[in-house]
C-alpha atoms as a PDB file:
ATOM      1  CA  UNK A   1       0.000   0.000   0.000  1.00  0.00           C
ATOM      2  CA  UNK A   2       1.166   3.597  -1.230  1.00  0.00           C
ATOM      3  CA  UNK A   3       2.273   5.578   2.253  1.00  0.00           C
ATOM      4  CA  UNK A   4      -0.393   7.954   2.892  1.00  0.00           C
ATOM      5  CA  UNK A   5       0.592  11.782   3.217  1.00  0.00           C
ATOM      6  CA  UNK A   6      -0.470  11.513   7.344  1.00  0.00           C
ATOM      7  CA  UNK A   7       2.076   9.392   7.878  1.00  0.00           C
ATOM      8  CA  UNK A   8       4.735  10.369   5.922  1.00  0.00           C
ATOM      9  CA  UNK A   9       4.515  13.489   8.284  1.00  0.00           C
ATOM     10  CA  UNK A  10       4.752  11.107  11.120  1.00  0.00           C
ATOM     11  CA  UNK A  11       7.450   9.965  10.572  1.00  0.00           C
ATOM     12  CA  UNK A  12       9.254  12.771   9.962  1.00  0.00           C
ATOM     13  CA  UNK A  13       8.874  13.082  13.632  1.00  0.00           C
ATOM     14  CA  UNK A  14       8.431   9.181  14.879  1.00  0.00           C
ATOM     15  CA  UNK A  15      11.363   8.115  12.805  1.00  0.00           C
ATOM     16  CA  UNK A  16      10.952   4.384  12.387  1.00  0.00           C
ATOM     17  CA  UNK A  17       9.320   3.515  15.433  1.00  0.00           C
ATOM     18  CA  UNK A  18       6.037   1.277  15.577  1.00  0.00           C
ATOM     19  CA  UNK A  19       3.157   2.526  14.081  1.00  0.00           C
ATOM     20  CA  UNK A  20      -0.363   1.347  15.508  1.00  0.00           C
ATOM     21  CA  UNK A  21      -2.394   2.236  12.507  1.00  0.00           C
ATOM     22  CA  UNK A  22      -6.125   1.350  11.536  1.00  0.00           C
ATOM     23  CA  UNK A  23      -6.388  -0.712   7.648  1.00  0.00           C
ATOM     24  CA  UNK A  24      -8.817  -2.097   5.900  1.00  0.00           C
ATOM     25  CA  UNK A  25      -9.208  -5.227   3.709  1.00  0.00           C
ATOM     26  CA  UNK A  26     -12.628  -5.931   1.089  1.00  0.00           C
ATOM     27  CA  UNK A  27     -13.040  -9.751   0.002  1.00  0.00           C
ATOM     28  CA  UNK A  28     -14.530  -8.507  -2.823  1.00  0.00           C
ATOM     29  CA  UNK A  29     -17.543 -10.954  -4.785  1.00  0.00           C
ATOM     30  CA  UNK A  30     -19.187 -10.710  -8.179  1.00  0.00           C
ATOM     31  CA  UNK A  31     -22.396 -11.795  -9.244  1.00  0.00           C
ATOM     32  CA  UNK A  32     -20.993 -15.382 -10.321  1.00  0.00           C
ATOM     33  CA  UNK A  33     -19.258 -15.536  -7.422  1.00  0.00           C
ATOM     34  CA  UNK A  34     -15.665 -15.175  -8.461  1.00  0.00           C
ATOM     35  CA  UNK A  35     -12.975 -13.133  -6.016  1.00  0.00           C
ATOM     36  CA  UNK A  36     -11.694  -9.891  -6.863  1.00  0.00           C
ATOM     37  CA  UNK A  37      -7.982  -9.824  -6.089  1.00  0.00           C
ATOM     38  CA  UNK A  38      -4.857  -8.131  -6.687  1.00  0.00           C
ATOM     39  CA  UNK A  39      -1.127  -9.100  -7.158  1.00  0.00           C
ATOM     40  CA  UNK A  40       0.916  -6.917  -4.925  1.00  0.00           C
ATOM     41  CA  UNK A  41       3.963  -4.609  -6.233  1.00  0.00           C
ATOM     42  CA  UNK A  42       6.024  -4.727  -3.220  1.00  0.00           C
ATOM     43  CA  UNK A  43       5.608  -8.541  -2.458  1.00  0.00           C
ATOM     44  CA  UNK A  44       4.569 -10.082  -6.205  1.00  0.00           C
ATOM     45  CA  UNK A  45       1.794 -12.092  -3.633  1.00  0.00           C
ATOM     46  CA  UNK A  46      -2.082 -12.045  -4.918  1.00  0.00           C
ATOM     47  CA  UNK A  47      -4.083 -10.462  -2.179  1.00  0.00           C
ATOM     48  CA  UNK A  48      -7.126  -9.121  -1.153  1.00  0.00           C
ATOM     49  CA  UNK A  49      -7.809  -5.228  -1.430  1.00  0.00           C
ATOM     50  CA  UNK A  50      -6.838  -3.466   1.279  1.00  0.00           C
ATOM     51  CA  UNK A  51      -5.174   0.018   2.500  1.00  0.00           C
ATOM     52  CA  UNK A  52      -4.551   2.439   5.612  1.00  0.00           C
ATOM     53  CA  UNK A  53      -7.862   4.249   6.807  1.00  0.00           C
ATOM     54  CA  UNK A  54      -7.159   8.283   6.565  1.00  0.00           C
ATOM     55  CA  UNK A  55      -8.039  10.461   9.098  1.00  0.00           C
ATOM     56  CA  UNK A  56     -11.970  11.147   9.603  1.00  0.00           C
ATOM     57  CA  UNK A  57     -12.646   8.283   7.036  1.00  0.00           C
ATOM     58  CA  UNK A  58     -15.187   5.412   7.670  1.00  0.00           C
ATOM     59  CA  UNK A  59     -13.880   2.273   7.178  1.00  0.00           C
ATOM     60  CA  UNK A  60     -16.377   0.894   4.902  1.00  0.00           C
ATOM     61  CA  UNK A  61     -15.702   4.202   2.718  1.00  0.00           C
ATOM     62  CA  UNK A  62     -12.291   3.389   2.738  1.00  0.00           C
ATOM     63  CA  UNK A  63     -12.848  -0.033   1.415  1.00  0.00           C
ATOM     64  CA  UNK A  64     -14.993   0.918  -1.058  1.00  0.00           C
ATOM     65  CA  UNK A  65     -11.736   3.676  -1.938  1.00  0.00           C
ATOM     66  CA  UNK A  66      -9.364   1.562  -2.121  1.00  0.00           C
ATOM     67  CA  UNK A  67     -10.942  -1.268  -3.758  1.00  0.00           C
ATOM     68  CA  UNK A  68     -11.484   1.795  -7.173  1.00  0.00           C
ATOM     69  CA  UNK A  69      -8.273   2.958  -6.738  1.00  0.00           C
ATOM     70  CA  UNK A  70      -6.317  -0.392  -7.258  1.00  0.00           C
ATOM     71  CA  UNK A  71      -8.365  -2.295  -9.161  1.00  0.00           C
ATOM     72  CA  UNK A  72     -10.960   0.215 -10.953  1.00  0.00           C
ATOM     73  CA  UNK A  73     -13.867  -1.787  -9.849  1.00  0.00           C
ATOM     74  CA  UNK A  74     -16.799  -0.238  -7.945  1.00  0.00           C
ATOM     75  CA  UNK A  75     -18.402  -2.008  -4.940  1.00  0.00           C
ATOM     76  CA  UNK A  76     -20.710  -1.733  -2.278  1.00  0.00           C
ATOM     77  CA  UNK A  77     -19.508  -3.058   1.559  1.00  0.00           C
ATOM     78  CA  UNK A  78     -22.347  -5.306   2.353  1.00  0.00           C
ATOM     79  CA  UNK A  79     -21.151  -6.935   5.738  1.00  0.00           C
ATOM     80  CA  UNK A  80     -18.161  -6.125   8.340  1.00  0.00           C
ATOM     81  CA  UNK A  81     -16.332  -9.916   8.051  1.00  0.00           C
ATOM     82  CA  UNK A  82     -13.706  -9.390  10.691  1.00  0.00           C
ATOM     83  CA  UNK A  83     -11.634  -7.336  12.945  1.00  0.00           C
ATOM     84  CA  UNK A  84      -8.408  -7.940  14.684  1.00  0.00           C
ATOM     85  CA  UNK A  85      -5.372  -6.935  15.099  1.00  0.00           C
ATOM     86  CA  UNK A  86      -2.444  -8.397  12.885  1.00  0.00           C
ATOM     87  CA  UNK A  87      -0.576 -10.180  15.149  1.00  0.00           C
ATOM     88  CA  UNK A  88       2.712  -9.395  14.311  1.00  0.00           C
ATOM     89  CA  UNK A  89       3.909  -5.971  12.862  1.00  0.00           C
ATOM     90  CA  UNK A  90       5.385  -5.230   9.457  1.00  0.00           C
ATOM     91  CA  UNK A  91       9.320  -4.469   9.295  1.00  0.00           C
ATOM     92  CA  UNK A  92       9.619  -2.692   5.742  1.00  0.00           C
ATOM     93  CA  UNK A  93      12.779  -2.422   3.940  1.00  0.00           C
ATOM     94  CA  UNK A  94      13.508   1.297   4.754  1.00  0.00           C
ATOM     95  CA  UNK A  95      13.014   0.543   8.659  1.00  0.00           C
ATOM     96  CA  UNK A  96       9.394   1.740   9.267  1.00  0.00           C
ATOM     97  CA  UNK A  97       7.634  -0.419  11.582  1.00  0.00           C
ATOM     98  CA  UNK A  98       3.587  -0.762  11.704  1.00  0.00           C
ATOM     99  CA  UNK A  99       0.798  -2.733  13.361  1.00  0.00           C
ATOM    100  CA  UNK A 100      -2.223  -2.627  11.696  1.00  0.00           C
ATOM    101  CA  UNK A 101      -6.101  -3.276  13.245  1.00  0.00           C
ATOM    102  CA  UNK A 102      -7.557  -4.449  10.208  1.00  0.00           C
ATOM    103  CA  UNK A 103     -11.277  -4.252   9.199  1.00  0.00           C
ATOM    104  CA  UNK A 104     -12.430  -6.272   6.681  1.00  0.00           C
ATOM    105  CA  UNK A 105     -15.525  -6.320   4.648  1.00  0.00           C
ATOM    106  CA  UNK A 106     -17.266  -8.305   1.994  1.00  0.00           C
ATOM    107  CA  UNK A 107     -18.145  -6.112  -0.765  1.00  0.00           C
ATOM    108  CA  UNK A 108     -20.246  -6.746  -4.094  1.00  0.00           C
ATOM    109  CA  UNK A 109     -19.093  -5.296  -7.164  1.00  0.00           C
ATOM    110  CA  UNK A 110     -21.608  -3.149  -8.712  1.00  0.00           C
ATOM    111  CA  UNK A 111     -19.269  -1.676 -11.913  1.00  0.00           C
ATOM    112  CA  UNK A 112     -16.133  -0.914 -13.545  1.00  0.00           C
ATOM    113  CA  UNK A 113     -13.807  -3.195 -14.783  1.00  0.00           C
ATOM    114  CA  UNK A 114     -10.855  -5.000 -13.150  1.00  0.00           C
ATOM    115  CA  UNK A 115      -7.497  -3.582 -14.163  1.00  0.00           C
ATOM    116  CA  UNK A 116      -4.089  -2.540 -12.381  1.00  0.00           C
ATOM    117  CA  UNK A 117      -5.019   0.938 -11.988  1.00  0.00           C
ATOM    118  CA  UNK A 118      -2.295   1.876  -9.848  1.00  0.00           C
ATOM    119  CA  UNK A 119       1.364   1.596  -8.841  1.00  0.00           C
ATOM    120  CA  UNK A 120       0.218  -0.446  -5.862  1.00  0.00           C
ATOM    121  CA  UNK A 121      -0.357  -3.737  -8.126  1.00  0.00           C
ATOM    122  CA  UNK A 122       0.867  -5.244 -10.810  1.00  0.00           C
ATOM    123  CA  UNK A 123      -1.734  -7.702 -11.745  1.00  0.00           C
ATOM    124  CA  UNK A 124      -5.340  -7.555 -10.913  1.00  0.00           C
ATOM    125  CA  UNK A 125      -8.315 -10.604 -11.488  1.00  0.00           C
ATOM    126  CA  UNK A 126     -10.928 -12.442 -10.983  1.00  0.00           C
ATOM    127  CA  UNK A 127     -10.588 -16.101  -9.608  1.00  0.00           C
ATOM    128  CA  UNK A 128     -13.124 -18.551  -9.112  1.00  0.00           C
ATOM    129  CA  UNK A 129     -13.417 -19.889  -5.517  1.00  0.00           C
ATOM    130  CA  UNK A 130     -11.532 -23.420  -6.855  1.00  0.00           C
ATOM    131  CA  UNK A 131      -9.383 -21.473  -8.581  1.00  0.00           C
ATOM    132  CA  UNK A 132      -7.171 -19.224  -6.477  1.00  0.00           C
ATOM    133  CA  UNK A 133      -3.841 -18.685  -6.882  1.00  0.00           C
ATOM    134  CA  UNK A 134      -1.376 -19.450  -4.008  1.00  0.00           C
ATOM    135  CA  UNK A 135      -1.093 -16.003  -1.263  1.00  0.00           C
ATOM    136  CA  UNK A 136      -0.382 -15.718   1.952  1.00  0.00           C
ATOM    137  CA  UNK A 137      -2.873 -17.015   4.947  1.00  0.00           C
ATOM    138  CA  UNK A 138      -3.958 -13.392   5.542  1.00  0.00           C
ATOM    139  CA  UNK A 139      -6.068 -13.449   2.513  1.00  0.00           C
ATOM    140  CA  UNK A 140      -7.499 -16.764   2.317  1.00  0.00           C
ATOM    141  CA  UNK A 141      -8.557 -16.817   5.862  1.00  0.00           C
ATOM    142  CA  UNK A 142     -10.415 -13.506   5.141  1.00  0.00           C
ATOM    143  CA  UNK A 143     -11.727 -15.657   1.669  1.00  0.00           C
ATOM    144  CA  UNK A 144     -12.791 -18.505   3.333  1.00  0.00           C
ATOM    145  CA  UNK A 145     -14.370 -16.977   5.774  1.00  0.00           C
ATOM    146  CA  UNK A 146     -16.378 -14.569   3.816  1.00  0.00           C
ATOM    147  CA  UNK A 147     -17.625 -18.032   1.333  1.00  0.00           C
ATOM    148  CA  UNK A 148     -18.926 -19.514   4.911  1.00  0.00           C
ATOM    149  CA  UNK A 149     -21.318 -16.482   4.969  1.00  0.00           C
ATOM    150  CA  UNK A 150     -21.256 -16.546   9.490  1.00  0.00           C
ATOM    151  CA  UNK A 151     -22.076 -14.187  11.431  1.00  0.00           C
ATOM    152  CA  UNK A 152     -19.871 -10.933  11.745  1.00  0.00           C
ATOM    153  CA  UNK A 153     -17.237 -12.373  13.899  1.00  0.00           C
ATOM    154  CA  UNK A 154     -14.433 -10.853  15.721  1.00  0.00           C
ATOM    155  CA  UNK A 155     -11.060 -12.260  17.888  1.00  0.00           C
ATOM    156  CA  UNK A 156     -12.094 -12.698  21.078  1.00  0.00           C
ATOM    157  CA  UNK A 157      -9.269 -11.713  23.871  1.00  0.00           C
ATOM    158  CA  UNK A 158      -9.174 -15.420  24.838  1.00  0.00           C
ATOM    159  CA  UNK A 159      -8.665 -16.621  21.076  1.00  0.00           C
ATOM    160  CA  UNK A 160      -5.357 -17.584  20.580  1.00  0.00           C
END
């Protein structure tokens, strides 16, 4: 994800030190059912949507921003599917460190077609359910659980 212009000024002051930052993540569905998904440019992994929520912006809007700005598709958040914290935080290569409590929705595309339509991707597709390509546990838990259509669910403290 493309460092927003908030935190750029952070760090200017926080150096490197651990961000605790709010994100978002959209499991994205189309009418026949297929997965909307990106391949990432700083990892080469496929991946759901997903990007840092700016100030003052609802998550759901933020989904529904990021999913247009990476992929050009247009979609409508039709259930929260998660929230928890990423257990671990993100070392990148120029030292920045960053937690992220990550909402995540399932959307429904309602328009637009799916392209790389930024520098954030470098692929972008739709995959049948039996047909995704290999990515990192992150996104297929998010996947699998939005297919199971449950209840909004969250980590519990006492969940491992």
């Amino acid at each position: 994800m493309a460092t927003p212009d908030f935190i750029r000024e952070l760090r200017k002051t926080a150096g490197h030190q651990l961000l605790f930052l709010p994100c978002v993540s959209a499991v994205v569905l189309d009418d026949r059912g297929r997965v909307l998904l990106g391949r990432r440019a700083d990892t080469g992994a496929w991946a759901v949507v997903g990007g840092i929520v700016e100030p003052g912006e609802q998550p759901a809007d933020c989904a529904v921003r990021e999913v247009e700005e990476e992929t050009g598709v247009r979609c409508v958040p039709e259930r929260v599917l998660l929230v928890e914290t990423l257990r671990k935080p993100v070392v990148y290569a120029n030292g920045d460190v960053c937690q992220f409590m990550d909402v995540s929705f399932v959307c429904r595309a309602v328009g637009g077609e799916a392209r790389v339509n930024d520098d954030e991707s470098i692929d972008v597709g739709w995959f049948d359910v039996g047909a995704l390509p290999e990515m990192k546990r992150f996104s297929l838990h998010r996947i699998e659980k939005a297919l199971a259509d449950e209840p909004t669910w969250f980590r519990a403290a006492s969940v491992g």
